[in-house]
N, C-alpha and C. Protein backbone atom coordinates (compact mmCIF):
# COMPACT_ATOMS: atom_id res chain seq x y z
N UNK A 1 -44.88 45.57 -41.19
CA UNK A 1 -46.10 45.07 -40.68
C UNK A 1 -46.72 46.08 -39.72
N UNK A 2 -46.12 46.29 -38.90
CA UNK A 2 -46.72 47.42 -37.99
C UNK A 2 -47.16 48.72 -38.38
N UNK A 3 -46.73 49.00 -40.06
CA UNK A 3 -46.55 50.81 -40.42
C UNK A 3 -48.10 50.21 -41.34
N UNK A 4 -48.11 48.84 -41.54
CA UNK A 4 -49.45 48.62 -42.38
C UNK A 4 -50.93 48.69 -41.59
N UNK A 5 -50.47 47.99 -40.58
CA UNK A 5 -51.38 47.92 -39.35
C UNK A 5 -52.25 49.55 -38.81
N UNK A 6 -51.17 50.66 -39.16
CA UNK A 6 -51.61 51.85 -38.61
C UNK A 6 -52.56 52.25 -39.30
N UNK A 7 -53.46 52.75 -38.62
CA UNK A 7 -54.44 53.68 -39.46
C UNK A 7 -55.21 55.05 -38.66
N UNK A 8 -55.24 56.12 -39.37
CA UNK A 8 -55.62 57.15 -38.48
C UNK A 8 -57.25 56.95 -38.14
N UNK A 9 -57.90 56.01 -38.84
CA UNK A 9 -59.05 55.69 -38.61
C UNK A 9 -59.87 55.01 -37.32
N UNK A 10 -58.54 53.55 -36.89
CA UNK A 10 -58.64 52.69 -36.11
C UNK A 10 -58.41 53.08 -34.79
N UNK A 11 -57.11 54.20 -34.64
CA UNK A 11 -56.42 54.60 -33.68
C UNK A 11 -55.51 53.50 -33.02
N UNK A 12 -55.62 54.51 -31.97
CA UNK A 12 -54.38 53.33 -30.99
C UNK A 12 -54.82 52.30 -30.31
N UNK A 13 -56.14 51.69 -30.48
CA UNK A 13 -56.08 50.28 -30.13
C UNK A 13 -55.67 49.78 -31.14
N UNK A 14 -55.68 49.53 -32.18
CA UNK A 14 -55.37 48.83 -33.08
C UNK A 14 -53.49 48.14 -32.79
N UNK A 15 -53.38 49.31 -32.66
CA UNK A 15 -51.75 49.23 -32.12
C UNK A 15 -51.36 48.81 -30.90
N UNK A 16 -52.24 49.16 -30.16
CA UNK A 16 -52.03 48.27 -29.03
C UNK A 16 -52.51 46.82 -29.22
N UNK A 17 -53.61 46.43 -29.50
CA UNK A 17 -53.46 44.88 -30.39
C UNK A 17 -52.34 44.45 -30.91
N UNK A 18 -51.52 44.91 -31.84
CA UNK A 18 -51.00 44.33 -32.56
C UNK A 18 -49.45 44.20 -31.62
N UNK A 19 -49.31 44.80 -30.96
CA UNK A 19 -48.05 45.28 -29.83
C UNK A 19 -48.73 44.17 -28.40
N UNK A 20 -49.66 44.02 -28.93
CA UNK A 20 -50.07 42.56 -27.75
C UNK A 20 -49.53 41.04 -28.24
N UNK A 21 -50.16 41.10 -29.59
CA UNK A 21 -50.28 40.14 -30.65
C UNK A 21 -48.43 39.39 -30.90
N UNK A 22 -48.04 40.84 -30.85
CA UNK A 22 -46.17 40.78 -30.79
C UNK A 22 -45.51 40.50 -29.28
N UNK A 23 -45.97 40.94 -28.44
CA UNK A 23 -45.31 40.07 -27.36
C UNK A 23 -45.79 38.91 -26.95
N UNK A 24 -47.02 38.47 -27.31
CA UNK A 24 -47.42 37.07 -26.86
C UNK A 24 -46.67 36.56 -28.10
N UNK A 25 -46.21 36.85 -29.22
CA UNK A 25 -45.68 35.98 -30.51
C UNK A 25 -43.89 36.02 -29.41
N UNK A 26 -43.40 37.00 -28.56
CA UNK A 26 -42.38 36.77 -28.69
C UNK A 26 -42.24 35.99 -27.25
N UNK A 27 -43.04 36.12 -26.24
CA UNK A 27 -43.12 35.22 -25.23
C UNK A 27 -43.12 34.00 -26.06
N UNK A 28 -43.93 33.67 -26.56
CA UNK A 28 -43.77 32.12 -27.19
C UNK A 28 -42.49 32.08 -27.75
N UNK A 29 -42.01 32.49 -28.77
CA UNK A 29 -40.90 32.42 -28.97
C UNK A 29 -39.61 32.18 -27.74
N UNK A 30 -39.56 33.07 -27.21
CA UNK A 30 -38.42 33.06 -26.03
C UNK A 30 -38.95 31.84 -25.34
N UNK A 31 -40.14 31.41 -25.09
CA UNK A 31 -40.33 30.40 -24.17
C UNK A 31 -40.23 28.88 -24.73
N UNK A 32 -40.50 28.73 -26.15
CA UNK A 32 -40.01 27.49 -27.13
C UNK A 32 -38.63 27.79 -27.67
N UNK A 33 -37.60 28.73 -27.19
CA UNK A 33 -36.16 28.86 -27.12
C UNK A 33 -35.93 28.37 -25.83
N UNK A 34 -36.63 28.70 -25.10
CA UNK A 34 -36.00 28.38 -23.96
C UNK A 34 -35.91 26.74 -23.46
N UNK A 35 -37.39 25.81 -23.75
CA UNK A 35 -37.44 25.03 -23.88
C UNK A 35 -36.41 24.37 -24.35
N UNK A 36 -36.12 24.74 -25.61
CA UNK A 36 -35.09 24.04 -26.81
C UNK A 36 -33.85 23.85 -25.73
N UNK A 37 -33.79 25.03 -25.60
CA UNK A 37 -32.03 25.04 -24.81
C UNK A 37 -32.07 24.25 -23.36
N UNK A 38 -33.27 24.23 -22.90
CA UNK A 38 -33.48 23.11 -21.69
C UNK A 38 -32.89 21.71 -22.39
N UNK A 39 -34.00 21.64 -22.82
CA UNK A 39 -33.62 19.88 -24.11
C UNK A 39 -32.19 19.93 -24.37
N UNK A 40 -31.49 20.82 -24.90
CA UNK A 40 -30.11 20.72 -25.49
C UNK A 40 -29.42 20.21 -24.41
N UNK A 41 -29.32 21.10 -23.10
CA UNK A 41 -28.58 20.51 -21.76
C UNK A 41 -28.87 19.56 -21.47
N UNK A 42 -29.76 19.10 -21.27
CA UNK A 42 -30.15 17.65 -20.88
C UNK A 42 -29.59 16.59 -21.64
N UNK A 43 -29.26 17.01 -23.42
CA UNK A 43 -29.02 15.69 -23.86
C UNK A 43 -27.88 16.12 -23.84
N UNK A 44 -27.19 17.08 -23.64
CA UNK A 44 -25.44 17.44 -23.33
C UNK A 44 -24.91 16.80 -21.84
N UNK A 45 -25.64 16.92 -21.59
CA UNK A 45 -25.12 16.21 -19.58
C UNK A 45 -25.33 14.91 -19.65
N UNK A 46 -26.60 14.08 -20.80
CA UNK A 46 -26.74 12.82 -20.74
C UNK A 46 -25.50 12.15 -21.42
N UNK A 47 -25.07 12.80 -22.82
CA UNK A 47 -24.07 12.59 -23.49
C UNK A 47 -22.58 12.31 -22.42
N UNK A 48 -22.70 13.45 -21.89
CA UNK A 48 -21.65 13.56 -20.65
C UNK A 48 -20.83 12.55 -20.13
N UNK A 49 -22.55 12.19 -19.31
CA UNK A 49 -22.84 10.82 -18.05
C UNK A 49 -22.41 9.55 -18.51
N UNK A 50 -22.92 9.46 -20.29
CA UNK A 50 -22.52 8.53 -21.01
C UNK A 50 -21.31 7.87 -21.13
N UNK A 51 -20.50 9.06 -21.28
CA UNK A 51 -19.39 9.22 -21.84
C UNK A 51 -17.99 8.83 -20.08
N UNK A 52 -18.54 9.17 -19.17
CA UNK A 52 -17.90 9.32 -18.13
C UNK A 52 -18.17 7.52 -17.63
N UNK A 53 -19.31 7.07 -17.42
CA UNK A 53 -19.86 5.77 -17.60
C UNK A 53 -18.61 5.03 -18.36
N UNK A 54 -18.92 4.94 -19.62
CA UNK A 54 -17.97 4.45 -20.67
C UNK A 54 -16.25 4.49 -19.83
N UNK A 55 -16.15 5.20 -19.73
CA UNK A 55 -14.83 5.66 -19.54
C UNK A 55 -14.24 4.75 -18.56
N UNK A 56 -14.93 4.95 -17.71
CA UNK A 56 -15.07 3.88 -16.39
C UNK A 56 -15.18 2.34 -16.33
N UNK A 57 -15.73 1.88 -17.35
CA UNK A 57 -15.76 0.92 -17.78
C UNK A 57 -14.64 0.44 -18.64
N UNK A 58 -14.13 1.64 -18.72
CA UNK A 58 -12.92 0.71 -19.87
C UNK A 58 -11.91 0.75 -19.25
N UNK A 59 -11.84 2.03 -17.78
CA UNK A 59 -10.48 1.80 -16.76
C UNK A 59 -10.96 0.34 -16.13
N UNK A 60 -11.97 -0.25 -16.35
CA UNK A 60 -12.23 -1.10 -15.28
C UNK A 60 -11.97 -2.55 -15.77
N UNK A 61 -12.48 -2.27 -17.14
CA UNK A 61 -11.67 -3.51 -18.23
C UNK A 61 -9.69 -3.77 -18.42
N UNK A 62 -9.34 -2.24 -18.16
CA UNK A 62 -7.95 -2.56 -18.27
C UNK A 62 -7.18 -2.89 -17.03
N UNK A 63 -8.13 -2.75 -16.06
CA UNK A 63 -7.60 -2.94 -14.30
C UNK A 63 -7.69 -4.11 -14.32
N UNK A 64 -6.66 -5.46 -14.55
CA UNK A 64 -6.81 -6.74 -13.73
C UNK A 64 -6.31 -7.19 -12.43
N UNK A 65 -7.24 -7.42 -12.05
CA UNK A 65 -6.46 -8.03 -10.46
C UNK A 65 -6.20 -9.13 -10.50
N UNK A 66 -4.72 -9.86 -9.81
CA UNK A 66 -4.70 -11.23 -9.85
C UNK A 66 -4.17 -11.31 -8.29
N UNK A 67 -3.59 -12.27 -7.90
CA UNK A 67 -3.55 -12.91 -6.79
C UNK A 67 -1.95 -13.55 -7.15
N UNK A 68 -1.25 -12.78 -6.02
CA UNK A 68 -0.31 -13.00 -6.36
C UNK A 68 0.67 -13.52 -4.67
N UNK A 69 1.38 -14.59 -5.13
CA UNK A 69 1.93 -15.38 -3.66
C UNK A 69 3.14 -14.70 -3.44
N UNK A 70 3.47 -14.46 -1.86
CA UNK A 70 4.59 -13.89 -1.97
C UNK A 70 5.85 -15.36 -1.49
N UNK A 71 6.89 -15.28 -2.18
CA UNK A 71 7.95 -16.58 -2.17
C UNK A 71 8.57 -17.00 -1.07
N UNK A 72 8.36 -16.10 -0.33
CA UNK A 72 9.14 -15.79 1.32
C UNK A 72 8.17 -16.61 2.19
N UNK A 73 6.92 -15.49 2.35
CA UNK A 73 6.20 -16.54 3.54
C UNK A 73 4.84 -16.74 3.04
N UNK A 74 4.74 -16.71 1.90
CA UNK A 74 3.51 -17.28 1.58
C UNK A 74 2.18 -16.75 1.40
N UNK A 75 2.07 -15.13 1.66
CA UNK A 75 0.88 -14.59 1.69
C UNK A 75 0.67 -14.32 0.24
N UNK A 76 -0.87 -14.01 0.55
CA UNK A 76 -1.60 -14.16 -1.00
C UNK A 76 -2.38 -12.58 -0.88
N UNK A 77 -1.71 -11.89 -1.92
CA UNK A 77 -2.92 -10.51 -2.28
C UNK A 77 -3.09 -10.89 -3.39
N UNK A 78 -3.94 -9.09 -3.83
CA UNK A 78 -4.59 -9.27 -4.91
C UNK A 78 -4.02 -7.35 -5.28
N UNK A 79 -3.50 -8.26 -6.36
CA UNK A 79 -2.67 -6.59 -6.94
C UNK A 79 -2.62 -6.52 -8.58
N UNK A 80 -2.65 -5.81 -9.12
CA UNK A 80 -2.90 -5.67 -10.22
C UNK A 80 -1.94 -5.86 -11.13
N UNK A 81 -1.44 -6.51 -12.39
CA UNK A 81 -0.55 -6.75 -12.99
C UNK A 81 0.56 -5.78 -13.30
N UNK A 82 0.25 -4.20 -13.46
CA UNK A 82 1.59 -3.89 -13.23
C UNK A 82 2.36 -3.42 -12.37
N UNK A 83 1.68 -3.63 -11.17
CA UNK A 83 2.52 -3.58 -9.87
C UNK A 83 3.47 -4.67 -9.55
N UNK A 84 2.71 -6.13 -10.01
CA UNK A 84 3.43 -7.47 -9.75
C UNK A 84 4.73 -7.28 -10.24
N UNK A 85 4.10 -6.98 -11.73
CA UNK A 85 5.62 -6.88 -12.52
C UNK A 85 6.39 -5.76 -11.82
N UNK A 86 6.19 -4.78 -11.33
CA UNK A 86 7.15 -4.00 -11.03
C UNK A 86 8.20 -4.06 -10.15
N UNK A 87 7.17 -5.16 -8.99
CA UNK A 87 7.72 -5.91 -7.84
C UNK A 87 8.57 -6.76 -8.18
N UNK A 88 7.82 -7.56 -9.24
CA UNK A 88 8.90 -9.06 -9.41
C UNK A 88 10.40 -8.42 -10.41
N UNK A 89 10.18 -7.35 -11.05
CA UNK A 89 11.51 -6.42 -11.32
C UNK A 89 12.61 -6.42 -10.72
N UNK A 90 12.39 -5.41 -9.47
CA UNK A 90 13.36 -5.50 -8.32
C UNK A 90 13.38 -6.58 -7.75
N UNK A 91 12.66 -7.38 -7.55
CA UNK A 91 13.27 -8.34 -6.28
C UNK A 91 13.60 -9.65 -7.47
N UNK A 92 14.66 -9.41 -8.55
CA UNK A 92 14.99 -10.50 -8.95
C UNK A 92 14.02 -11.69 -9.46
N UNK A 93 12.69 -10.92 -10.35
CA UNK A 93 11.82 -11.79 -10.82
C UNK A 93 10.80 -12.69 -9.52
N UNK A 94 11.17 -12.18 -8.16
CA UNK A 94 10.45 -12.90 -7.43
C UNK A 94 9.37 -12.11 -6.79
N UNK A 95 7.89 -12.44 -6.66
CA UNK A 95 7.34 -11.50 -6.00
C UNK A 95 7.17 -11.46 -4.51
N UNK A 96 7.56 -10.32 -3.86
CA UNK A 96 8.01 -10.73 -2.51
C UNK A 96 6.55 -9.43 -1.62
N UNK A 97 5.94 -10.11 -0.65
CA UNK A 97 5.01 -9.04 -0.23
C UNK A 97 5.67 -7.81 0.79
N UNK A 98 4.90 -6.66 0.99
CA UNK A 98 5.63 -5.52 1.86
C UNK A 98 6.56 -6.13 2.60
N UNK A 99 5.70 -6.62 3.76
CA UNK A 99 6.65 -6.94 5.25
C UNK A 99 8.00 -7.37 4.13
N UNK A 100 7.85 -8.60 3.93
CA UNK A 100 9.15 -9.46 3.55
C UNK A 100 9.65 -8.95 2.89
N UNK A 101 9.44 -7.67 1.91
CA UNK A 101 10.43 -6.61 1.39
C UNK A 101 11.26 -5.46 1.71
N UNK A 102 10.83 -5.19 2.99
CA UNK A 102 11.31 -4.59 4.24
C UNK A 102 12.79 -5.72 4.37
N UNK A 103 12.11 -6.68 4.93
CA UNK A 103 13.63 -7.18 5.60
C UNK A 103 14.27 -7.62 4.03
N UNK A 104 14.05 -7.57 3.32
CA UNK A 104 15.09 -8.21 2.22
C UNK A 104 15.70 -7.10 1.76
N UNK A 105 15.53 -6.02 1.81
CA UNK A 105 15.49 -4.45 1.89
C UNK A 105 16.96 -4.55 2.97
N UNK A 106 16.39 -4.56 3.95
CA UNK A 106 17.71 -4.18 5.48
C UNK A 106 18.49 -5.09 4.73
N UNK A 107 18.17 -6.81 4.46
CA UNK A 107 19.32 -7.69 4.58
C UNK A 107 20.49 -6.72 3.21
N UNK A 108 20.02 -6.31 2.23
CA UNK A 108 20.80 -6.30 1.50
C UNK A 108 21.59 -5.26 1.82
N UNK A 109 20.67 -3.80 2.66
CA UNK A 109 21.95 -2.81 3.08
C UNK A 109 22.58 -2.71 3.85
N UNK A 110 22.08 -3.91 4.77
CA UNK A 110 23.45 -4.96 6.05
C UNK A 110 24.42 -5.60 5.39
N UNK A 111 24.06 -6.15 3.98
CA UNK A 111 25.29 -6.62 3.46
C UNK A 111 25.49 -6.76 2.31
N UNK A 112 25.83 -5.33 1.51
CA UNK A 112 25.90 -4.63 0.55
C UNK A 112 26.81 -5.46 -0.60
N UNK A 113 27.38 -7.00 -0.17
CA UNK A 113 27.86 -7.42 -0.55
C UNK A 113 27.41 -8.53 -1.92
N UNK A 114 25.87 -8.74 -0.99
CA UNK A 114 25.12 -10.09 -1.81
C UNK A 114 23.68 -9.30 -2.69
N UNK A 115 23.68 -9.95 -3.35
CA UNK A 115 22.55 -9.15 -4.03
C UNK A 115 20.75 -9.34 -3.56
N UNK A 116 20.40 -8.69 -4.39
CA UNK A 116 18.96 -9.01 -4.38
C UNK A 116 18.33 -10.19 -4.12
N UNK A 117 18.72 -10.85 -5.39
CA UNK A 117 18.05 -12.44 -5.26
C UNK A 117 18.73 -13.16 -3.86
N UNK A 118 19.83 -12.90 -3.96
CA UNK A 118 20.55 -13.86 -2.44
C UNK A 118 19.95 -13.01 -1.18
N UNK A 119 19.22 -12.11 -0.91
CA UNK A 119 18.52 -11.71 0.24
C UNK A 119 17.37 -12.10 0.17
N UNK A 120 17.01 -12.39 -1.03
CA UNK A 120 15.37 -13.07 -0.94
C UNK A 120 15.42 -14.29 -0.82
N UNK A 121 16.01 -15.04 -0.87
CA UNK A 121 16.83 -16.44 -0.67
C UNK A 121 17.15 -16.44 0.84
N UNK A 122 17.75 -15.76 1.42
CA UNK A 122 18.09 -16.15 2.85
C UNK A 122 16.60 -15.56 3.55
N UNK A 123 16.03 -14.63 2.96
CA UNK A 123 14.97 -14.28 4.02
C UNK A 123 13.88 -15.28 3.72
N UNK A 124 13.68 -16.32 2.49
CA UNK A 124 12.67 -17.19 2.31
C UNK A 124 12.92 -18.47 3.05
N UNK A 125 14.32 -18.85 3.43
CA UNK A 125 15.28 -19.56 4.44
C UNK A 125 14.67 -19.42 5.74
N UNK A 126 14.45 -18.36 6.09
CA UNK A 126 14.36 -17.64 7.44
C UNK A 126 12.82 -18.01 7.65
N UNK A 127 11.97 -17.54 6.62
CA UNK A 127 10.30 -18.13 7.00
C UNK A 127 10.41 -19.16 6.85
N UNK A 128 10.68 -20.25 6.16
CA UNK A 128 10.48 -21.42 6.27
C UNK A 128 10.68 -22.09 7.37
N UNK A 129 12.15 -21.99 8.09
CA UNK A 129 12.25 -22.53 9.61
C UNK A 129 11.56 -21.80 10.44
N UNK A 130 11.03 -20.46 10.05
CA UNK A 130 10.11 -20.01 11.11
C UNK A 130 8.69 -20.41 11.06
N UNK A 131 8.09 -20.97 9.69
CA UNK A 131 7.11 -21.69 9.88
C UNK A 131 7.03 -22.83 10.43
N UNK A 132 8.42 -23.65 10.18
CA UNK A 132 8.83 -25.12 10.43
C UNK A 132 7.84 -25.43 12.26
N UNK A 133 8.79 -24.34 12.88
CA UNK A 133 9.05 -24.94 13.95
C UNK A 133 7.88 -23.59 14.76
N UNK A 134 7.99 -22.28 14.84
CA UNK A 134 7.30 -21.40 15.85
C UNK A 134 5.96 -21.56 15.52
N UNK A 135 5.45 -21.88 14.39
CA UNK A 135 3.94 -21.82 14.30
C UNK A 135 3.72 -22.97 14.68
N UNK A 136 4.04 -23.94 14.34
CA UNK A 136 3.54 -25.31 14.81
C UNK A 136 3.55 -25.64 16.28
N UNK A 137 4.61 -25.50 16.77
CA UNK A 137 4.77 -25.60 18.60
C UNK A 137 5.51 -24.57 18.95
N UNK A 138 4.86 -23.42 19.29
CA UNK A 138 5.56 -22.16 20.34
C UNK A 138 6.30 -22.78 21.26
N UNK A 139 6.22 -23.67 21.57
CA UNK A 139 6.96 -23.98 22.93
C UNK A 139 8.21 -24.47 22.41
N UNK A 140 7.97 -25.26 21.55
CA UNK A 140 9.38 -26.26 21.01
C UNK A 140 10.31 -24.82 20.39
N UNK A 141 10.08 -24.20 20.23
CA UNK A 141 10.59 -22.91 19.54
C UNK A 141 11.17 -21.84 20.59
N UNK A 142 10.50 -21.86 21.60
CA UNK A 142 11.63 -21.26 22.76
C UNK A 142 12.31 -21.77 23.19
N UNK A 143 11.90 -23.38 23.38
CA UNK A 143 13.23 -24.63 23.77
C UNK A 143 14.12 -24.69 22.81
N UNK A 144 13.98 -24.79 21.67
CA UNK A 144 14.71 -24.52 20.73
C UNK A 144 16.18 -23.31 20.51
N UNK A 145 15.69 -22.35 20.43
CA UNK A 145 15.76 -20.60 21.12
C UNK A 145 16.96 -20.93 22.69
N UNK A 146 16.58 -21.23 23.36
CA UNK A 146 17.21 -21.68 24.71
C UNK A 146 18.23 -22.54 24.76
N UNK A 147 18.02 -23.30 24.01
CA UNK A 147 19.04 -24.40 23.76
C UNK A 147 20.54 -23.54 22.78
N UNK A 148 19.80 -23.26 21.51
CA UNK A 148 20.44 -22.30 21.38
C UNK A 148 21.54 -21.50 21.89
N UNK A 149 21.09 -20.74 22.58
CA UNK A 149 21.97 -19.41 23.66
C UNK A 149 22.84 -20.35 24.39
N UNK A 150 21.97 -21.11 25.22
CA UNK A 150 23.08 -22.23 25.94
C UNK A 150 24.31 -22.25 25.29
N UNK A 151 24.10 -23.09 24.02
CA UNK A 151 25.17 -23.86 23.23
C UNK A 151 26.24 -22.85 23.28
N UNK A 152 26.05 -21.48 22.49
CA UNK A 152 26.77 -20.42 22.00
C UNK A 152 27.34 -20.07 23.67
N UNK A 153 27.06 -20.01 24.68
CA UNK A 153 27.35 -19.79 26.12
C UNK A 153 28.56 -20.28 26.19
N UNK A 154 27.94 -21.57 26.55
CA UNK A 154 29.24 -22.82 26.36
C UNK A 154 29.90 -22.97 25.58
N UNK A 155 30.06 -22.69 24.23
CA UNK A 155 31.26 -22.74 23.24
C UNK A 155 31.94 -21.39 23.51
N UNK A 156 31.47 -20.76 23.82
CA UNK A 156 32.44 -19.26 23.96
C UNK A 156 33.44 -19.33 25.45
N UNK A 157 32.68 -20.25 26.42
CA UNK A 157 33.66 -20.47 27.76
C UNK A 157 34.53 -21.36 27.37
N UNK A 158 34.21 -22.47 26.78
CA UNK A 158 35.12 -23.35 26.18
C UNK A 158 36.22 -23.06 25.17
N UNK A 159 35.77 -22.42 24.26
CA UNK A 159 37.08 -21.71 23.64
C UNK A 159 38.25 -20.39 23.81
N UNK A 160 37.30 -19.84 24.96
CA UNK A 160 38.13 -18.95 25.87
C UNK A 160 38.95 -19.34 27.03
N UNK A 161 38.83 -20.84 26.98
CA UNK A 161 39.60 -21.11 27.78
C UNK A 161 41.17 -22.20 27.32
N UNK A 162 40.68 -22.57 26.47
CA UNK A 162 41.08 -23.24 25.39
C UNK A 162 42.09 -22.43 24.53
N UNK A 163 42.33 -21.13 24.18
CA UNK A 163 42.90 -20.62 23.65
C UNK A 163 43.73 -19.81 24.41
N UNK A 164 43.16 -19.22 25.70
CA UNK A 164 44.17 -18.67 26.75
C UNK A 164 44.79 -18.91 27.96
N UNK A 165 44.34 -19.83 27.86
CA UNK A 165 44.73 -20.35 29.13
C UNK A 165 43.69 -20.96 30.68
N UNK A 166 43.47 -21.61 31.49
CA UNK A 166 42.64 -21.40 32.06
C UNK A 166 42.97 -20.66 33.40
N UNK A 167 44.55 -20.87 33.77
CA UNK A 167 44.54 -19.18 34.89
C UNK A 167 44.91 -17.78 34.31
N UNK A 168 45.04 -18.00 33.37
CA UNK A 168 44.87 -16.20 32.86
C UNK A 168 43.63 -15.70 32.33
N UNK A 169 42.70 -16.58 32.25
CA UNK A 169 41.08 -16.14 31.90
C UNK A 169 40.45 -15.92 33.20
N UNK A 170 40.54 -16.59 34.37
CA UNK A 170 40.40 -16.59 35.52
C UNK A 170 40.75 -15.09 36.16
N UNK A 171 39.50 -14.74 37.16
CA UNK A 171 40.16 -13.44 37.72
C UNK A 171 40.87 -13.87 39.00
N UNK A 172 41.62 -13.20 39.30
CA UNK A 172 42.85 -13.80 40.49
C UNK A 172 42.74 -12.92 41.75
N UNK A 173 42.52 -13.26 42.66
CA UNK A 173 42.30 -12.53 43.82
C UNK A 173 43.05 -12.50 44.87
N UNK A 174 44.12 -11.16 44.62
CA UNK A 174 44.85 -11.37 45.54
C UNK A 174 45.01 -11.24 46.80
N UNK A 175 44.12 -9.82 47.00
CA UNK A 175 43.62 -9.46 48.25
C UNK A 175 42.72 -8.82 48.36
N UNK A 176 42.26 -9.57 49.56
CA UNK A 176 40.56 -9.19 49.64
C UNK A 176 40.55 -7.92 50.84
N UNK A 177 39.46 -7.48 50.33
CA UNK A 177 38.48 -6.01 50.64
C UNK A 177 38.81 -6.13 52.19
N UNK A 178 38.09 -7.26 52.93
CA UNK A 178 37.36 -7.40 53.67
C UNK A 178 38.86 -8.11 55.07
N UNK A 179 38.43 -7.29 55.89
CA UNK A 179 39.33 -8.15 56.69
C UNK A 179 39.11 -9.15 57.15
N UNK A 180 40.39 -9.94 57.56
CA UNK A 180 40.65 -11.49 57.45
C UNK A 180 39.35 -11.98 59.20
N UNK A 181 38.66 -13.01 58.73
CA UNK A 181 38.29 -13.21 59.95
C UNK A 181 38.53 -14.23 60.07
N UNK A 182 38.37 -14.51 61.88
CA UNK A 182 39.31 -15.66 62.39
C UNK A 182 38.55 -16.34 63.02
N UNK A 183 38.34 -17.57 62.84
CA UNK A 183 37.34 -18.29 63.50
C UNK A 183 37.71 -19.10 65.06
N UNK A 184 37.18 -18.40 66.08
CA UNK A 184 37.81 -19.32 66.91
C UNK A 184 36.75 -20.18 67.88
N UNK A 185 37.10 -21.05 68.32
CA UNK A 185 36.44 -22.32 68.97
C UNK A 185 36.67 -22.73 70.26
N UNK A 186 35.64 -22.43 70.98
CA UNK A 186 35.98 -23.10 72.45
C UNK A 186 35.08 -23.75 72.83
């Protein structure tokens, strides 16, 4: 096209026309490429967004939360089914919440003897009389508590005396520190 275009007649405008004619043909070009490839990204990032959207939606469909009681003292979360199960696993099919898995935790490596379920058993023992009585009347619960210690006081003097004797439990004083004083009266 360009070797047709030449003519020794026309000269070099002619050619310079046509070398005009060709970069405005290729500006357009490059600039309806460029366009294109704008459009392409756009529906590549929308596709994307789509797709990330979606995705999200289907972690969000497979995420159930339920509400789950713990057997000990009664609190209520909200945890997702395979945590429950993972929980109610170890602790002997029961679902037991943090705190109260802590101490059912110690009880069992205090006493390596009883298992799982029998520590969740004595520690659900343990909230219950602690709901029984400290939440309802604090007070009755240190009287309680007090009475307590007492008792164990007194059975331990009583059977220490009871078993050894009551002057050999006794401390015996034979002689004192202090010199003898003498009281006298007139």
């Amino acid at each position: 096209m360009f070797a047709q275009s030449f003519s020794p007649a026309t000269g070099d405008s002619s050619l310079s026309v046509m070398q005009n004619e060709q970069q405005v043909f290729l500006c357009r070009a490059v600039s309806d490429l460029s366009k294109e490839i704008e459009r392409h990204k756009l529906s590549i990032n929308e596709e994307v967004e789509e797709m990330k959207m979606s995705r999200i939606e289907e972690e969000e469909e497979e995420v159930v939360i339920e509400q789950a009681e713990c057997r000990c003292c009664g609190l209520k979360e909200e945890c997702t089914k395979p945590y429950i199960l993972e929980v109610q696993t170890f602790f002997s099919g029961k679902w037991v919440c943090g705190l109260c898995s802590e101490a059912v935790k110690e009880r069992a490596l205090k006493f390596p003897d009883i298992s799982i379920g029998q520590a969740v058993e004595f520690h659900r023992e343990f909230c219950d009389a602690f709901n029984a009585t400290t939440r309802l009347n604090p007070k009755l619960s240190l009287t309680t508590s007090m009475r307590r210690i007492a008792r164990k006081s007194f059975e331990k003097r009583t059977h220490d005396s009871t078993d050894f004797g009551s002057s050999s439990n006794r401390l015996s004083r034979s002689v004192s520190c202090d010199p003898k004083i003498e009281f006298v009266f007139e």
